[in-house]
N, C-alpha and C. Protein backbone atom coordinates (compact mmCIF):
# COMPACT_ATOMS: atom_id res chain seq x y z
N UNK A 1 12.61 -67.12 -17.18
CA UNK A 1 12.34 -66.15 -18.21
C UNK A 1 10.91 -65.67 -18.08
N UNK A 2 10.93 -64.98 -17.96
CA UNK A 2 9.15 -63.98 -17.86
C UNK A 2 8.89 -64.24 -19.51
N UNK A 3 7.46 -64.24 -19.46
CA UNK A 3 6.66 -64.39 -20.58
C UNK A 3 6.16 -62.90 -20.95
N UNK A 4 6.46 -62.09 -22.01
CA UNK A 4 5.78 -61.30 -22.11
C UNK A 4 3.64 -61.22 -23.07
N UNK A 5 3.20 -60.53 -22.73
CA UNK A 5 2.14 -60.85 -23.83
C UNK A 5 2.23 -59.60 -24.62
N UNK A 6 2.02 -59.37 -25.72
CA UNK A 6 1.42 -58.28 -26.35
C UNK A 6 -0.04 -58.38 -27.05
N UNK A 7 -0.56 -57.08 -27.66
CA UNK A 7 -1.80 -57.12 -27.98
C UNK A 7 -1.35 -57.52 -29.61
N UNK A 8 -2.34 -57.51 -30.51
CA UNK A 8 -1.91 -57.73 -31.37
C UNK A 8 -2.12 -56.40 -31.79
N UNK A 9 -2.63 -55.18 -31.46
CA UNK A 9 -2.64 -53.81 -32.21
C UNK A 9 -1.46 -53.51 -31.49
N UNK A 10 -0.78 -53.89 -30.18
CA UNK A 10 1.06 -53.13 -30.29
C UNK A 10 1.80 -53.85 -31.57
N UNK A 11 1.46 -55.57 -31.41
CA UNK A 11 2.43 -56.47 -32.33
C UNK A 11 2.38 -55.87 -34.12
N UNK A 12 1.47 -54.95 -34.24
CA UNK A 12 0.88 -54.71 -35.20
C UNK A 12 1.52 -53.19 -35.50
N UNK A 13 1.83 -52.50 -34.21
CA UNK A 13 2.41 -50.85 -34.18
C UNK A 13 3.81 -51.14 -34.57
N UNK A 14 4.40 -52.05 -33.37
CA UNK A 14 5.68 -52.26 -33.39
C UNK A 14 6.29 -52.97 -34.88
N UNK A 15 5.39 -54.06 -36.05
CA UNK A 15 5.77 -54.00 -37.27
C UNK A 15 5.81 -52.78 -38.00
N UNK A 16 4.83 -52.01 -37.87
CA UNK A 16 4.65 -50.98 -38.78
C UNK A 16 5.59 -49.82 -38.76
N UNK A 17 6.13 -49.54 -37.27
CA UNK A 17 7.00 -48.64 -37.20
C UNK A 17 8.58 -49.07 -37.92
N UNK A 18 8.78 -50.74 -37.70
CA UNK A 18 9.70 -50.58 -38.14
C UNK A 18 10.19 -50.77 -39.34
N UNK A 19 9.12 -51.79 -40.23
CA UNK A 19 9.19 -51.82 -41.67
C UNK A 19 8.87 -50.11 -41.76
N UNK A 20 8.11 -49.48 -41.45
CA UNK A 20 7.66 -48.12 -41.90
C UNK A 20 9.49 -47.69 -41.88
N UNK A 21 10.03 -47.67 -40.62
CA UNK A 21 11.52 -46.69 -40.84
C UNK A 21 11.73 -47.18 -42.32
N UNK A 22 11.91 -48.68 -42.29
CA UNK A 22 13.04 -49.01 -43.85
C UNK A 22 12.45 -48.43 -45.14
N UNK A 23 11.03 -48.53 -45.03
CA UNK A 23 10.45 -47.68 -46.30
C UNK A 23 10.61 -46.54 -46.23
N UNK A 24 10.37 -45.49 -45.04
CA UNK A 24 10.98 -44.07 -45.32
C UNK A 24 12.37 -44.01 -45.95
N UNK A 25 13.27 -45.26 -45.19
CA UNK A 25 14.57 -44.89 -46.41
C UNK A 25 14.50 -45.17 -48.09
N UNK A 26 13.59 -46.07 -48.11
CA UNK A 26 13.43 -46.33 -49.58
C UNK A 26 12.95 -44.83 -50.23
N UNK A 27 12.41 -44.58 -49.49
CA UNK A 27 11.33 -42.98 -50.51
C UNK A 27 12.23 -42.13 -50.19
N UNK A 28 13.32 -42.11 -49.43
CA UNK A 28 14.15 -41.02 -49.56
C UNK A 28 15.46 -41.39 -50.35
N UNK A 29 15.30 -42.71 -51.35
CA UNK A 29 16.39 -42.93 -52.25
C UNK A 29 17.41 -43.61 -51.84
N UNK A 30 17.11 -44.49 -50.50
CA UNK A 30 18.22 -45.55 -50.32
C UNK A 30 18.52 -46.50 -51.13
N UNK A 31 19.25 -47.00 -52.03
CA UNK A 31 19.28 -48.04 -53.17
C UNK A 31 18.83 -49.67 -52.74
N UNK A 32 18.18 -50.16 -53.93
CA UNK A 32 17.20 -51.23 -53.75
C UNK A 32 18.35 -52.68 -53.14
N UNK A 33 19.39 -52.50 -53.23
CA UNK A 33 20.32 -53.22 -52.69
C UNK A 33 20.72 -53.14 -50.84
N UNK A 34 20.51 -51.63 -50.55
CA UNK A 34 20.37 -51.52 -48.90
C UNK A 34 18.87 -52.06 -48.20
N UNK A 35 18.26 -51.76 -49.22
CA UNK A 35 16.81 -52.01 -48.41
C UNK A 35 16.55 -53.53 -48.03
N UNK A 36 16.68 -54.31 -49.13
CA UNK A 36 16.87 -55.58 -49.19
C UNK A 36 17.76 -56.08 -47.75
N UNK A 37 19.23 -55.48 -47.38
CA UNK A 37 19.95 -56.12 -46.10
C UNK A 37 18.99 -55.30 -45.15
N UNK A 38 18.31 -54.30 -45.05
CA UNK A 38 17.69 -53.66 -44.47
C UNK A 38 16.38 -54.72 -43.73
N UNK A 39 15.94 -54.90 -44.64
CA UNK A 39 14.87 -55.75 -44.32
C UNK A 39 14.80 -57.46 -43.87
N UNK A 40 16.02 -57.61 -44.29
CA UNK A 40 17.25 -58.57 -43.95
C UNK A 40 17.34 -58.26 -42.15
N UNK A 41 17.79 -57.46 -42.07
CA UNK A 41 18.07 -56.98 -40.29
C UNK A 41 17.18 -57.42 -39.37
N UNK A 42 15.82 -56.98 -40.24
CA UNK A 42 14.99 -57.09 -39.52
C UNK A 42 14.33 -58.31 -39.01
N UNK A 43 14.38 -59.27 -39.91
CA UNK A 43 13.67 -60.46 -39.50
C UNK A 43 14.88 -61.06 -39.13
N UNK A 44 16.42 -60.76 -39.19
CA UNK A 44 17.69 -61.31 -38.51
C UNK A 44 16.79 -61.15 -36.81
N UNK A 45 16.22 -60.17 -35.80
CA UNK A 45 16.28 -60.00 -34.33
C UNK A 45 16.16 -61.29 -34.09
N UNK A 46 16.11 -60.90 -32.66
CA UNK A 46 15.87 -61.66 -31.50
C UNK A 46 15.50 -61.47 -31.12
N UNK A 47 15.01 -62.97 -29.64
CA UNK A 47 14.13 -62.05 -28.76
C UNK A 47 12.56 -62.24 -28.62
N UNK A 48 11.78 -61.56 -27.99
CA UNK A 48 10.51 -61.08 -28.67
C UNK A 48 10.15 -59.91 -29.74
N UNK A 49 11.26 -59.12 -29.85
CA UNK A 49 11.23 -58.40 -31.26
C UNK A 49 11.47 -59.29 -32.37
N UNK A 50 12.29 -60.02 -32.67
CA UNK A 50 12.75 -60.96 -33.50
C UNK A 50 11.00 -62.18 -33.52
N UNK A 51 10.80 -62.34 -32.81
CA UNK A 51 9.19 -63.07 -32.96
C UNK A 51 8.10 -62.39 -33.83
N UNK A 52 8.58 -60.78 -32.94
CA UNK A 52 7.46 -59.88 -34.01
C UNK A 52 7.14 -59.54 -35.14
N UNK A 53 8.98 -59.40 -35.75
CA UNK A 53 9.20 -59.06 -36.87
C UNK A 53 9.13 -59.67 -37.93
N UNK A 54 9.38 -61.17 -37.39
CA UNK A 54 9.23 -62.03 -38.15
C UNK A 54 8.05 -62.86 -38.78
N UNK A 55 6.98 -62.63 -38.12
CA UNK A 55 6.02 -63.43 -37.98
C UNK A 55 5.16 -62.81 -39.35
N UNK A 56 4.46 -63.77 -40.22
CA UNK A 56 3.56 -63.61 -41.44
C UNK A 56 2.65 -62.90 -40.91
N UNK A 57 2.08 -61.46 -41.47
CA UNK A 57 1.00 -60.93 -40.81
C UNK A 57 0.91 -59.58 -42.20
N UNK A 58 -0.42 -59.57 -42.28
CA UNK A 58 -1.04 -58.73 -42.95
C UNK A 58 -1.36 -57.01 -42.46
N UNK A 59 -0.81 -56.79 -41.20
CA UNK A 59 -0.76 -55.70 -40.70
C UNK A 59 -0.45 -54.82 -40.63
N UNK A 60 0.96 -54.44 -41.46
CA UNK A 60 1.63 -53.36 -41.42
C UNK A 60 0.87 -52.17 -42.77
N UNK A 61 0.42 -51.53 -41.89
CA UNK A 61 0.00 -49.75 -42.39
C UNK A 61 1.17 -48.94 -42.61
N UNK A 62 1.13 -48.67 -43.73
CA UNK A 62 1.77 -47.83 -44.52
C UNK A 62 0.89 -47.16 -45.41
N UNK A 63 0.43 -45.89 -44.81
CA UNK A 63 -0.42 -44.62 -45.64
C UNK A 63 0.27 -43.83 -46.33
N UNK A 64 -0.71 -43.39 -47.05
CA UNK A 64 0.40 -42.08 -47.79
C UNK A 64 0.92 -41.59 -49.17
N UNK A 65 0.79 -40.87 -50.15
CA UNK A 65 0.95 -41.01 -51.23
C UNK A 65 2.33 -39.86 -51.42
N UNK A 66 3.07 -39.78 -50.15
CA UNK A 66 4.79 -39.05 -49.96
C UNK A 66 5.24 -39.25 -48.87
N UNK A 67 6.28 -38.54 -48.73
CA UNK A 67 7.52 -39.27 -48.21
C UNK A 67 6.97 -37.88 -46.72
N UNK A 68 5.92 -37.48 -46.87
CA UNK A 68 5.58 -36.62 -45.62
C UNK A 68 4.60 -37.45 -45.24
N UNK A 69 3.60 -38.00 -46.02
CA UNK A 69 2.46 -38.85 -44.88
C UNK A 69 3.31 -39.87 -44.76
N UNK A 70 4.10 -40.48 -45.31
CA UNK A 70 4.85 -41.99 -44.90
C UNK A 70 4.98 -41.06 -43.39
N UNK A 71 5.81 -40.46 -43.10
CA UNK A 71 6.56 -39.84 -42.42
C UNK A 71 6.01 -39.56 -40.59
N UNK A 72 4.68 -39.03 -41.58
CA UNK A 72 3.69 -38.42 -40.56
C UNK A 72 2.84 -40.02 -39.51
N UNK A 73 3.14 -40.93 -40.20
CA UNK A 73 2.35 -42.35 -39.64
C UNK A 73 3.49 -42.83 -39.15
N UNK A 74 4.73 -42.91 -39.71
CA UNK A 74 5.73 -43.65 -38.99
C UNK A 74 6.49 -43.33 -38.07
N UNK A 75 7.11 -42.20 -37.81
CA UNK A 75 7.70 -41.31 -36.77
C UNK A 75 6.78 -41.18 -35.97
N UNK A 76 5.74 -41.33 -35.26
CA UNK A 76 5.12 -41.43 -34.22
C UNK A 76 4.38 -42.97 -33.98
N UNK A 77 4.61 -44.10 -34.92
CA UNK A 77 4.86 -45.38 -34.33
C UNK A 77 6.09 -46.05 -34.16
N UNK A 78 7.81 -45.60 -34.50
CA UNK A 78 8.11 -46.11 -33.93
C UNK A 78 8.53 -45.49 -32.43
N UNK A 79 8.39 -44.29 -32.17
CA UNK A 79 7.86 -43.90 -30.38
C UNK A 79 6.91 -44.84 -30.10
N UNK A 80 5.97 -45.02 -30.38
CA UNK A 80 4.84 -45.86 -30.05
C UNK A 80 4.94 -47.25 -29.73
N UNK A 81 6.41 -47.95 -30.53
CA UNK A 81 6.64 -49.35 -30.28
C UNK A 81 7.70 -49.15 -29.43
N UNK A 82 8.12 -48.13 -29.23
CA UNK A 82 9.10 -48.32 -28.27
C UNK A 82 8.85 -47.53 -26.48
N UNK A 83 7.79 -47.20 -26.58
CA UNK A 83 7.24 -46.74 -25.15
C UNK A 83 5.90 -48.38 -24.69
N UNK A 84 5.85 -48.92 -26.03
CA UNK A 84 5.30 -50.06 -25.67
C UNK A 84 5.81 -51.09 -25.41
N UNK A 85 7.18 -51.03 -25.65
CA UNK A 85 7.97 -52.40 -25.27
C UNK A 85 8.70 -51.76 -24.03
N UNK A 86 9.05 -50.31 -23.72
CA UNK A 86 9.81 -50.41 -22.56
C UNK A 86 8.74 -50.60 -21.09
N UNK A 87 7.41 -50.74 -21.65
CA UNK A 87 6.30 -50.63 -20.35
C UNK A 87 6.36 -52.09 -20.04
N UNK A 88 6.72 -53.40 -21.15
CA UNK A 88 6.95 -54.42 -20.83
C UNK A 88 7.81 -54.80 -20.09
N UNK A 89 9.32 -54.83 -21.10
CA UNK A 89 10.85 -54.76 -20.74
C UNK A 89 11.75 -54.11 -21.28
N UNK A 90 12.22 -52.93 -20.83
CA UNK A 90 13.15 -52.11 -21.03
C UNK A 90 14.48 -52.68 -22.34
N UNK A 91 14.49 -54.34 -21.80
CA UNK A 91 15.07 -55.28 -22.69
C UNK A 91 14.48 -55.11 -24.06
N UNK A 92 13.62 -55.08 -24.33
CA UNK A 92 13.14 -55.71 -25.72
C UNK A 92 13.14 -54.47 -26.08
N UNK A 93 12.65 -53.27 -25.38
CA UNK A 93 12.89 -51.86 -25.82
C UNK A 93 14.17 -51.43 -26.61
N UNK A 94 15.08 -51.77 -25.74
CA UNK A 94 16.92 -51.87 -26.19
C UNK A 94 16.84 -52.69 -27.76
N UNK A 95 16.64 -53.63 -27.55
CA UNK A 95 16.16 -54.56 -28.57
C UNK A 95 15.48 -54.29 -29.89
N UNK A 96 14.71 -53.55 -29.83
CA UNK A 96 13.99 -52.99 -30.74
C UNK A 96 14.99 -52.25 -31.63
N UNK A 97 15.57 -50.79 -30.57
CA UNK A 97 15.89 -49.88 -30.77
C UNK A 97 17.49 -50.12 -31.53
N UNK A 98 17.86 -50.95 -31.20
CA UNK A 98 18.97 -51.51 -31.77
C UNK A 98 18.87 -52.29 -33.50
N UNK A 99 17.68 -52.98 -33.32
CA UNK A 99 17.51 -53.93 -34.64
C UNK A 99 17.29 -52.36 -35.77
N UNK A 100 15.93 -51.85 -35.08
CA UNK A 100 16.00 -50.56 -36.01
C UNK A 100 17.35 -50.11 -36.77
N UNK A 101 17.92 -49.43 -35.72
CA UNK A 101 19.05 -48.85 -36.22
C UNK A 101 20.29 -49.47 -36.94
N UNK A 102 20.49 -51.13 -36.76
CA UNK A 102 20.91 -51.85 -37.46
C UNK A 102 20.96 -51.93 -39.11
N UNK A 103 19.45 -51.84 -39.08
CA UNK A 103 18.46 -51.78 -40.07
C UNK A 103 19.07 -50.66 -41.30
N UNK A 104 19.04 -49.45 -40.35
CA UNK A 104 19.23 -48.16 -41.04
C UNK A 104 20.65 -48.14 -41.42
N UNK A 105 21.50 -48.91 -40.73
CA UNK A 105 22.86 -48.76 -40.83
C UNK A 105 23.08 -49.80 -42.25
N UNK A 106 22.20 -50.74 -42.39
CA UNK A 106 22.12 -52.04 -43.34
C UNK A 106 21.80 -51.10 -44.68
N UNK A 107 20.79 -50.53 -44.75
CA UNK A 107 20.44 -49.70 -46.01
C UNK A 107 21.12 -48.12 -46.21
N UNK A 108 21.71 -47.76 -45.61
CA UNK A 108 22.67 -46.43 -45.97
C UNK A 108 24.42 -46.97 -46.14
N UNK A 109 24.71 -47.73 -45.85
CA UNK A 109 26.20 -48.41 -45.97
C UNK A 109 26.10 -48.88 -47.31
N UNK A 110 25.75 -48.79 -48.55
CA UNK A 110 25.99 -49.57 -49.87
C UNK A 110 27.92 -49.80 -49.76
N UNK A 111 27.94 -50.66 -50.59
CA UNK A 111 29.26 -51.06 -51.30
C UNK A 111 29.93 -49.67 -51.44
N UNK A 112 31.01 -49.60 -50.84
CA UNK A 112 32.16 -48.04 -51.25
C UNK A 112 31.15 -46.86 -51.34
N UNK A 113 30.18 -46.74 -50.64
CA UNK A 113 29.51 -45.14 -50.85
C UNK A 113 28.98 -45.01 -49.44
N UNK A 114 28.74 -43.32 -49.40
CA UNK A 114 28.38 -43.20 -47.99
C UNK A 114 27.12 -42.40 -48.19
N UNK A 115 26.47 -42.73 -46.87
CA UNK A 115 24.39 -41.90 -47.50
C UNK A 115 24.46 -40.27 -47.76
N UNK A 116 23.76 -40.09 -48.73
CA UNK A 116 23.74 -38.47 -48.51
C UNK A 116 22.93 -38.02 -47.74
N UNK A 117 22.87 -36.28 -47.99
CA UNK A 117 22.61 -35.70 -46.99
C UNK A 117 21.33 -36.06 -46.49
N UNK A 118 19.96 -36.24 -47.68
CA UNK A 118 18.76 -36.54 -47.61
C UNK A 118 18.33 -38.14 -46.73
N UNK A 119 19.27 -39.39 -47.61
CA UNK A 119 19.41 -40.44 -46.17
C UNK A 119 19.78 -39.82 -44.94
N UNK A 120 20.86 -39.52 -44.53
CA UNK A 120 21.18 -38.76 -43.49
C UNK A 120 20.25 -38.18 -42.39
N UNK A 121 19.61 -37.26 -42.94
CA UNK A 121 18.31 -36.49 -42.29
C UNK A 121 16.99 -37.06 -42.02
N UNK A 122 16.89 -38.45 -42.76
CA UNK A 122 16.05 -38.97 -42.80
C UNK A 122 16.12 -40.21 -41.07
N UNK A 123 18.08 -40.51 -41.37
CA UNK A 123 17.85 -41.68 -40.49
C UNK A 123 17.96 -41.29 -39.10
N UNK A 124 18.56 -39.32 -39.07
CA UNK A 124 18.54 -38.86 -38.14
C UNK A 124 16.95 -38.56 -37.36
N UNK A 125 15.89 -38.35 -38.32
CA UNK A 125 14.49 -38.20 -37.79
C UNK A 125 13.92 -39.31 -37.42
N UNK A 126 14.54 -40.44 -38.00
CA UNK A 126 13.98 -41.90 -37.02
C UNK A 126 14.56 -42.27 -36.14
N UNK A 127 15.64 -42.10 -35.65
CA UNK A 127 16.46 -41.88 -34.46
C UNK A 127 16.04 -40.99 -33.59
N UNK A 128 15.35 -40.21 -33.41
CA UNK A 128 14.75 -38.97 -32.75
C UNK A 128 13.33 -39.51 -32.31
N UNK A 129 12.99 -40.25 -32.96
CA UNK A 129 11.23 -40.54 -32.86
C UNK A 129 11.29 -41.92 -31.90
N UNK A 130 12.68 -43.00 -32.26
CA UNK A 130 13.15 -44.00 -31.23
C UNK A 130 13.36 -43.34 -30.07
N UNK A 131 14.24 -42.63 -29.64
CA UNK A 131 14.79 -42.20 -28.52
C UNK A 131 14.16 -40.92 -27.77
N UNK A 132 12.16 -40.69 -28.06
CA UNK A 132 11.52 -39.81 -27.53
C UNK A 132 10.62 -40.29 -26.68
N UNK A 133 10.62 -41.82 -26.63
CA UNK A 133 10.10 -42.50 -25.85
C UNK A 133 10.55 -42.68 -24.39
């Protein structure tokens, strides 16, 4: 098994982007019951994402006083954690990109309801910002 290292300002990008996705769904009205399995997902990985996500750390930046600066900081870190994990291993990249979207799938699925249009658009612009890397 190869050892990867990271810095602690990627270990630090790569939290922020992805707690940042689950809070963009919160500010766009995902109910406090998705966010919760949401955030659930997240410290569920594996892996060396699952190390990252999990780990006690005071780091995650979240600016912003709307759902446009949330927006404007997080959609260009999680590109950022994910052009930084595929320079490692393409693996953990996959990895990432998967727990994310897990994530998103965890907080727009409530009990018998399906996300509206505004979730929707929202989980489609973090999907776009993953897969521009």
């Amino acid at each position: 098994m190869t050892t990867i290292t990271l810095t602690d300002q990627d270990k630090s990008t790569i939290r922020t982007a992805a707690y940042g996705a689950v809070s963009l769904l919160a500010a766009a009205g995902a109910p406090h019951k998705g966010i919760s399995r949401a955030s659930i997902a997240l410290t569920s990985s594996t892996g060396l994402v699952g190390h990252v996500l999990s780990a006690k750390s005071k780091d995650i930046h979240l600016p912003g006083r709307t759902v446009a600066d949330l927006a404007d900081h997080v959609l260009p870190a999680l590109t950022a954690a994910m052009t930084i994990l595929a320079a490692h291993s393409p693996a953990e990249a996959d990895n990432f990109r998967t727990t994310v979207l897990v994530a998103l799938e965890s907080a727009t699925q409530p009990h018998r309801r399906h996300p509206g249009p505004v979730l929707t658009a929202m989980v489609n612009k973090i999907t776009e910002a993953l897969d521009r890397a």
